[in-house]
Protein backbone atom coordinates (compact mmCIF):
# COMPACT_ATOMS: atom_id res chain seq x y z
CA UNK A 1 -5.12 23.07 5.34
CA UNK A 2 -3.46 19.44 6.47
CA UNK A 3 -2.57 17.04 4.18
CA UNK A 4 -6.00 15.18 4.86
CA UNK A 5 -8.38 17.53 4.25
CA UNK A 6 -6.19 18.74 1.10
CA UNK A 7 -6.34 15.04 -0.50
CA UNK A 8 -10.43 14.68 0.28
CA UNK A 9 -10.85 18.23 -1.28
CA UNK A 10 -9.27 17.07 -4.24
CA UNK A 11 -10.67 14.12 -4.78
CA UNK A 12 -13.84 16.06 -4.30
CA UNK A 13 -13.30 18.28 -7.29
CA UNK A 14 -12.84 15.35 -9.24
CA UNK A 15 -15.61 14.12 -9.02
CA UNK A 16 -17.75 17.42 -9.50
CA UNK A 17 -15.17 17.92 -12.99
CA UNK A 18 -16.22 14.44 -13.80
CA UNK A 19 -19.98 15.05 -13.31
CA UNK A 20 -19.50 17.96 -15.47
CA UNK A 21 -18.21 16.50 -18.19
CA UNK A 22 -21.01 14.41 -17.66
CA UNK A 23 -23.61 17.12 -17.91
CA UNK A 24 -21.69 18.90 -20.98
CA UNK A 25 -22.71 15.30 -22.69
CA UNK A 26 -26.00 15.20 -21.21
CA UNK A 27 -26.46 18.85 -23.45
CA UNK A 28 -24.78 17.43 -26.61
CA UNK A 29 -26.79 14.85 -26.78
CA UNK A 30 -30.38 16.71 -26.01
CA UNK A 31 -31.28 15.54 -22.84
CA UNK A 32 -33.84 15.88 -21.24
CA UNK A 33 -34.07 19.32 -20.08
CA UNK A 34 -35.27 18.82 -16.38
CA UNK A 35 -32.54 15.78 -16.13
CA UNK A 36 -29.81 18.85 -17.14
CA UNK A 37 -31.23 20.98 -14.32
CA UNK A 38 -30.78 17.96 -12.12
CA UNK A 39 -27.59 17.01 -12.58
CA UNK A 40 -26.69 20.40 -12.94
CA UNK A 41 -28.09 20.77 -9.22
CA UNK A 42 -25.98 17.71 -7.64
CA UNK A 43 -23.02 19.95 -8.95
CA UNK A 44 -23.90 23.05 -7.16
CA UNK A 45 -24.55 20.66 -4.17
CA UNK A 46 -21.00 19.35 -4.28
CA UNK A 47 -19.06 22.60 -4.58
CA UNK A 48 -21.12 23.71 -1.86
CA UNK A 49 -20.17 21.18 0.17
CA UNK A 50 -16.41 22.02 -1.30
CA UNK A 51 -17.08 25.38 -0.23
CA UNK A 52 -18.34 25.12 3.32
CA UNK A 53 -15.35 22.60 3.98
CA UNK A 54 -12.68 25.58 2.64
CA UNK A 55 -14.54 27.66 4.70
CA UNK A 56 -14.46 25.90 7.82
CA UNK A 57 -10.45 25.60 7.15
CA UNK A 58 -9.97 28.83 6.63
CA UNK A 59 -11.93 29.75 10.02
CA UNK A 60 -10.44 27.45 12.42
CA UNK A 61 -6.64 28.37 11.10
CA UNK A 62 -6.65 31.36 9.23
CA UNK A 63 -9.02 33.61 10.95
CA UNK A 64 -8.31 32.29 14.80
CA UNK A 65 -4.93 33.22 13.76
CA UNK A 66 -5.63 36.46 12.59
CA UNK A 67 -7.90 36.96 15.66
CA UNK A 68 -4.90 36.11 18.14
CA UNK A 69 -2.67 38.75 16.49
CA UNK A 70 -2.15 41.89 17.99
CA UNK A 71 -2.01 43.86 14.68
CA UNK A 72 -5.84 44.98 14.45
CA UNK A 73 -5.68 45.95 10.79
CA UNK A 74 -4.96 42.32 9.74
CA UNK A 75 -7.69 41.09 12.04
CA UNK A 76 -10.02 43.70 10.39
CA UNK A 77 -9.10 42.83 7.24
CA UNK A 78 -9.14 38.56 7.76
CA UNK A 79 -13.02 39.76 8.87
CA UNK A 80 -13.46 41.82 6.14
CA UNK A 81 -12.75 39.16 3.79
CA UNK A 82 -15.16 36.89 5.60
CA UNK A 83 -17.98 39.36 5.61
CA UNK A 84 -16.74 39.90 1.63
CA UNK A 85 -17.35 35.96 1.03
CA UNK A 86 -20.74 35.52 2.61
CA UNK A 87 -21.84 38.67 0.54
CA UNK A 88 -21.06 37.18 -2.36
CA UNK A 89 -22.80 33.64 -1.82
CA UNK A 90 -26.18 35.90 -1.23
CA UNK A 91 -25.84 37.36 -4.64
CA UNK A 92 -27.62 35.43 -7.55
């Protein structure tokens, strides 16, 4: 991951622990329960957005990498791992 991308991630998380925080108030104070679920939603939204940006990282170095190397068990297991992670996001 380049320096870039590592800095937006970051400041991405951030955010999402700050609008947590914000949401663990939201609950202390009895909220509104559908404004919880809301803001509890535009979390969810931003780590997935956190997530897909990993993701795409970890495609375009680690796994082309992996690809281009002659040893086939680490390619298997770089696409294992990517099969593993898309198995787990279908899972509620």
């Amino acid at each position: 991951m380049n320096d870039k991308h590592k800095t937006e991630l970051l400041r991405r998380l951030k955010s999402v622990e700050g609008h947590v925080r914000g949401v663990e108030k939201m609950v202390e104070e009895d909220a509104y329960c559908i404004d919880v679920i809301s803001q509890i939603q535009a979390v969810q939204a931003a780590l997935n957005k956190i997530t897909a940006q990993v993701l795409e990282d970890h495609l375009r170095g680690c796994v082309v990498t992996a690809i281009r190397n002659k040893d086939v068990k680490e390619r298997e297991r770089v696409l294992e791992e990517i099969a593993n992670v898309f198995e787990t996001a279908t899972k509620v």
